[in-house]
C-alpha atoms as a PDB file:
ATOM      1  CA  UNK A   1       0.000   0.000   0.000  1.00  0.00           C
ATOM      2  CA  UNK A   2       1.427   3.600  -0.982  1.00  0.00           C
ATOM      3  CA  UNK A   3       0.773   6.467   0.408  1.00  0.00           C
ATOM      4  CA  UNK A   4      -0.607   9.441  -2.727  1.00  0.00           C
ATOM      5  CA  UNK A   5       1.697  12.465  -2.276  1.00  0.00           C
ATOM      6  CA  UNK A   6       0.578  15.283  -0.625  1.00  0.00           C
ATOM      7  CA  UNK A   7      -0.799  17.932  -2.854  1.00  0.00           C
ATOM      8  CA  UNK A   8       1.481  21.756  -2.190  1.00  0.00           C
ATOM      9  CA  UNK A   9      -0.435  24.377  -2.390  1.00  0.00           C
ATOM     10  CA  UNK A  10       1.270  26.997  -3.883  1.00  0.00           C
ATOM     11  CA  UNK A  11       1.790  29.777  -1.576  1.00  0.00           C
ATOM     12  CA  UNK A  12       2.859  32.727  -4.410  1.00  0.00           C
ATOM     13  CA  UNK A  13      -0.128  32.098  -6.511  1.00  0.00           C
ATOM     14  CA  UNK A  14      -0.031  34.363 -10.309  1.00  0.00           C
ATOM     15  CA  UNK A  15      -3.833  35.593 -10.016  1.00  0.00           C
ATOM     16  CA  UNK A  16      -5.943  36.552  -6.548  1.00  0.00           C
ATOM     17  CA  UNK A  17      -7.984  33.538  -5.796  1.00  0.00           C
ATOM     18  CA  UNK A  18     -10.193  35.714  -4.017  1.00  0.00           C
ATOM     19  CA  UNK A  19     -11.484  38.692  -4.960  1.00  0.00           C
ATOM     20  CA  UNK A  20     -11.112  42.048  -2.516  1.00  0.00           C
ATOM     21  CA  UNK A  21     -14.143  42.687  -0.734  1.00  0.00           C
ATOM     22  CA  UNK A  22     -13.372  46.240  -0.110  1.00  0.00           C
ATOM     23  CA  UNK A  23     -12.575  46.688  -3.977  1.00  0.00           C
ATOM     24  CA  UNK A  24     -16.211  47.793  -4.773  1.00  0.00           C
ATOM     25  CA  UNK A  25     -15.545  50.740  -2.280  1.00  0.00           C
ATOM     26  CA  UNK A  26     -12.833  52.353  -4.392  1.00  0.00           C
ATOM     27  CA  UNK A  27     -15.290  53.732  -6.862  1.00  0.00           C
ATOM     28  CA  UNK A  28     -17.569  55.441  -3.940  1.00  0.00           C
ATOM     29  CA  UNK A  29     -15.728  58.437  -3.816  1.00  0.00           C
ATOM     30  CA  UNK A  30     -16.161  58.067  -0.229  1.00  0.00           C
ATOM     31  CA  UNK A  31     -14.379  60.729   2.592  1.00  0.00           C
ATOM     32  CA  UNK A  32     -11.588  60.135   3.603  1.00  0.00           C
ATOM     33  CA  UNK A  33     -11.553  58.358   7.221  1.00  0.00           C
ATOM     34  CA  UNK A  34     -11.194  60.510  10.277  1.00  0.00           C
ATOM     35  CA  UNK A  35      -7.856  61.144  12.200  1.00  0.00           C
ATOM     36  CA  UNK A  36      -7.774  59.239  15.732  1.00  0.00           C
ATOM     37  CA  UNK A  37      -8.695  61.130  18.650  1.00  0.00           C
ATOM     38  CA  UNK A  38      -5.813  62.728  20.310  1.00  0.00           C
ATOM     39  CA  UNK A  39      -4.959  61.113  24.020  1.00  0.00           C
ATOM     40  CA  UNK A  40      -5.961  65.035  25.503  1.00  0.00           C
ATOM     41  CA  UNK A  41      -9.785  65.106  26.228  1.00  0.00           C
ATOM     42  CA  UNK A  42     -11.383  68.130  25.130  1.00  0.00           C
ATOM     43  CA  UNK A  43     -13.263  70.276  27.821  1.00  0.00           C
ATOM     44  CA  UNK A  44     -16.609  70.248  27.355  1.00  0.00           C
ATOM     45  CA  UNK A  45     -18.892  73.143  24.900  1.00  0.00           C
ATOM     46  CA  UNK A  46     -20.290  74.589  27.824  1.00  0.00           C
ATOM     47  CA  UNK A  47     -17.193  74.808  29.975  1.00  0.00           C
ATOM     48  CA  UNK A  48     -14.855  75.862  27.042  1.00  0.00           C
ATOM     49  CA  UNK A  49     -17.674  79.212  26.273  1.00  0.00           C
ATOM     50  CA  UNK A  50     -17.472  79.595  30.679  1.00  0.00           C
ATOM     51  CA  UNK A  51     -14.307  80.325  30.163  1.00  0.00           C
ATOM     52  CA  UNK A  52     -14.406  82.822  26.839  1.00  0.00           C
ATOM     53  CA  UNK A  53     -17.142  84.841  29.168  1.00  0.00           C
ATOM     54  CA  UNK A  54     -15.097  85.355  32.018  1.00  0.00           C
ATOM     55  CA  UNK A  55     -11.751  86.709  32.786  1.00  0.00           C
ATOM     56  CA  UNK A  56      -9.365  84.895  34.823  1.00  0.00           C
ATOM     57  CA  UNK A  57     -11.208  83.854  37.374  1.00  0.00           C
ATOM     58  CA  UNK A  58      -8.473  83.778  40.284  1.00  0.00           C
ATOM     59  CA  UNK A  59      -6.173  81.275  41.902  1.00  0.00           C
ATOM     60  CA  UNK A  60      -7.375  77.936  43.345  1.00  0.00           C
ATOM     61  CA  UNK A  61      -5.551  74.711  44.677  1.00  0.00           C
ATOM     62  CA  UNK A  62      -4.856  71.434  43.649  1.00  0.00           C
ATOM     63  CA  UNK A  63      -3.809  68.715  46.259  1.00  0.00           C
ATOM     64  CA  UNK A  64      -3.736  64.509  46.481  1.00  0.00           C
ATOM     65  CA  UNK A  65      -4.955  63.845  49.812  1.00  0.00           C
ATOM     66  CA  UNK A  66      -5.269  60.591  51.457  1.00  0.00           C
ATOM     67  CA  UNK A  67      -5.630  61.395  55.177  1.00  0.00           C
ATOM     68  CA  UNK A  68      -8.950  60.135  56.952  1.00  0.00           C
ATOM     69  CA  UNK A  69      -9.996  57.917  53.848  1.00  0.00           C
ATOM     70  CA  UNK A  70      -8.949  55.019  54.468  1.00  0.00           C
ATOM     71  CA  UNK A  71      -5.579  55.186  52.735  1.00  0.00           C
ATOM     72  CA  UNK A  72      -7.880  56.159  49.248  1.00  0.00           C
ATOM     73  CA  UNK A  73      -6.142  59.046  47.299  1.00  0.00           C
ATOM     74  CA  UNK A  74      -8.466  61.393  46.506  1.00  0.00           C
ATOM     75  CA  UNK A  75      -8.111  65.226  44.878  1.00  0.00           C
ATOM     76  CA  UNK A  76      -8.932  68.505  45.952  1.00  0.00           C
ATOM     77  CA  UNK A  77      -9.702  71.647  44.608  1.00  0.00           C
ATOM     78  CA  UNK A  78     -10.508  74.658  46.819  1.00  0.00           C
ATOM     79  CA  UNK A  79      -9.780  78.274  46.812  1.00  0.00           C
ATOM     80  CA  UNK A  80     -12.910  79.561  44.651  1.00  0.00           C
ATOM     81  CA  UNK A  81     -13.480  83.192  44.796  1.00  0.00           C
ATOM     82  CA  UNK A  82     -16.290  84.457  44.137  1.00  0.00           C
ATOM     83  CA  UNK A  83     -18.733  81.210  42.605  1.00  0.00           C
ATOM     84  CA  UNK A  84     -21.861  80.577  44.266  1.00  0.00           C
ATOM     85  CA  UNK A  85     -22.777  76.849  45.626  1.00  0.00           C
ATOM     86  CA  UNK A  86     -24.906  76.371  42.768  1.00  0.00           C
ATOM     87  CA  UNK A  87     -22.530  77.180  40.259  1.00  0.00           C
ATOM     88  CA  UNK A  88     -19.797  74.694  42.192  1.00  0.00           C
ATOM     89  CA  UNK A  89     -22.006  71.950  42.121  1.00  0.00           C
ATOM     90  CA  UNK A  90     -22.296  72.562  38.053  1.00  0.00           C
ATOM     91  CA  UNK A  91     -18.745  72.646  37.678  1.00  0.00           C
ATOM     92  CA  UNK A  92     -18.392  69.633  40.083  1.00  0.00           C
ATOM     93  CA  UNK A  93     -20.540  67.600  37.866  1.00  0.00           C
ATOM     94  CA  UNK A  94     -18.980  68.565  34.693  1.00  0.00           C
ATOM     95  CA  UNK A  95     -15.344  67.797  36.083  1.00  0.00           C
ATOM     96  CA  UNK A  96     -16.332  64.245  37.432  1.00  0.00           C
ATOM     97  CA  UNK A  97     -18.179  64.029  33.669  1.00  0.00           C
ATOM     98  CA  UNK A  98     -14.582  65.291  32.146  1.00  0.00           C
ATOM     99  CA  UNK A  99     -12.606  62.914  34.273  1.00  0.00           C
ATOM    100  CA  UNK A 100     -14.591  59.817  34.047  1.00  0.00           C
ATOM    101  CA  UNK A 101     -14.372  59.576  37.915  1.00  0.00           C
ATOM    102  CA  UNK A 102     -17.022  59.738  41.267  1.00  0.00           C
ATOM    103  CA  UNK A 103     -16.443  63.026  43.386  1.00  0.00           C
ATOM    104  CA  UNK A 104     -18.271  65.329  45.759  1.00  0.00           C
ATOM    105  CA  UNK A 105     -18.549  69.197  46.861  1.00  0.00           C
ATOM    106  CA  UNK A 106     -18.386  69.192  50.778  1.00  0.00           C
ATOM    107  CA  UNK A 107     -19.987  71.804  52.804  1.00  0.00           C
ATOM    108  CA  UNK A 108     -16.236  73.787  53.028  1.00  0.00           C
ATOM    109  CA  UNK A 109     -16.598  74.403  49.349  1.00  0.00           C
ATOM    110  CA  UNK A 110     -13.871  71.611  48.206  1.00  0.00           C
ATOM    111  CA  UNK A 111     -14.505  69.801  45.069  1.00  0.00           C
ATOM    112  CA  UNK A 112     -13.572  66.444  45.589  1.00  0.00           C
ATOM    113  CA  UNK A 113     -12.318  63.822  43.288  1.00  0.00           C
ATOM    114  CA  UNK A 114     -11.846  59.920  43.252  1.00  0.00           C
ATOM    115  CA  UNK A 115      -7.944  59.536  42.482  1.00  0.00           C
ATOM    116  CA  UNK A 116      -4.875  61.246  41.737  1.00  0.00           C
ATOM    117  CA  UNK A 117      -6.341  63.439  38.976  1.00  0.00           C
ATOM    118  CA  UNK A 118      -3.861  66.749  39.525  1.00  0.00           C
ATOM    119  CA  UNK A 119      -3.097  66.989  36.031  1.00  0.00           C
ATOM    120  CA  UNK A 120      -6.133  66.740  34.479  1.00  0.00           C
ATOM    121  CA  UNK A 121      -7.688  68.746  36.473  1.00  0.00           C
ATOM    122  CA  UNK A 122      -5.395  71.383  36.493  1.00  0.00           C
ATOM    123  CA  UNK A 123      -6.225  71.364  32.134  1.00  0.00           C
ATOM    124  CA  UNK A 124      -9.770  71.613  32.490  1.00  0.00           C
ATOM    125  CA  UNK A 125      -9.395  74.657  35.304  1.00  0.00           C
ATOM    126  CA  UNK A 126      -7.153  76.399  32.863  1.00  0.00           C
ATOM    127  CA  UNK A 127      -9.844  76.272  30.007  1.00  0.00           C
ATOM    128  CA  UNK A 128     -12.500  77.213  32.807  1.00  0.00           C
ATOM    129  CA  UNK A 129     -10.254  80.371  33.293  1.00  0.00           C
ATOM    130  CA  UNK A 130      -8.779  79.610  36.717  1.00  0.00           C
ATOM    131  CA  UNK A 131      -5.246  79.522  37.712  1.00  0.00           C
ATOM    132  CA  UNK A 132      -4.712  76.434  38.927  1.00  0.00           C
ATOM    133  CA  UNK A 133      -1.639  75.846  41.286  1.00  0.00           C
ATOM    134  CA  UNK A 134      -0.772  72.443  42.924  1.00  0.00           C
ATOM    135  CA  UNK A 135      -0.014  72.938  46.442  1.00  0.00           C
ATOM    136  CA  UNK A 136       0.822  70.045  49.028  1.00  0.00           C
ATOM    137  CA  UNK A 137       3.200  67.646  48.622  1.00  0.00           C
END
């Protein structure tokens, strides 16, 4: 008994044995795609006209805390001059929104934030038309 020979398949064929399935799409004229996203979030419509209406808005701190929490970092942004509890709570809600992130706005005033956030949140107080400094250690 003897064995047939294995058929080769030829692995540099002359013609396509398939044809493209995206070939059809060439004669479209479609768009051309969009670029990628860039890593940098952009601040939100409503915050980026905030900060067209107003001047600079005055200084406010950044700080990673961890004491009393249970060894959780959390950050912290106080110093506001000037905004009414209302208008915290707004931009509360749009930061956590901005960040991705749970938070809170004590009774002191402090915006609180779930993490070590200092960067990013420094960016989107900058478009709000703060100056941001990070204080602490």
């Amino acid at each position: 008994m003897t064995k047939e020979p294995k058929k080769k398949v030829d692995t540099n064929p002359k013609e396509a044995p398939l044809n493209n399935p995206f070939g059809s799409l060439d004669s479209l004229s479609l768009p051309p795609a969009k670029a990628a996203p860039t890593a940098k979030v952009a601040v939100t419509a409503l915050a980026a006209e905030r900060a067209s209406q107003s001047a600079k808005r005055g200084r406010i701190e950044i700080r990673r805390e961890t004491g009393g929490r249970g060894g959780k970092t959390v950050t912290t942004v106080r110093g506001f001059q000037g905004v009414t509890p209302p208008e915290l709570a707004t931009m509360s809600r749009e930061l956590r929104n901005f960040l991705g992130t749970g938070g809170t706005v004590n009774e002191e005033g402090i915006i609180e934030v779930q993490g070590d956030q200092r960067d990013k949140v420094m960016f989107y107080f900058e478009k709000m038309g703060f100056k941001p400094v990070l204080a602490g250690g």
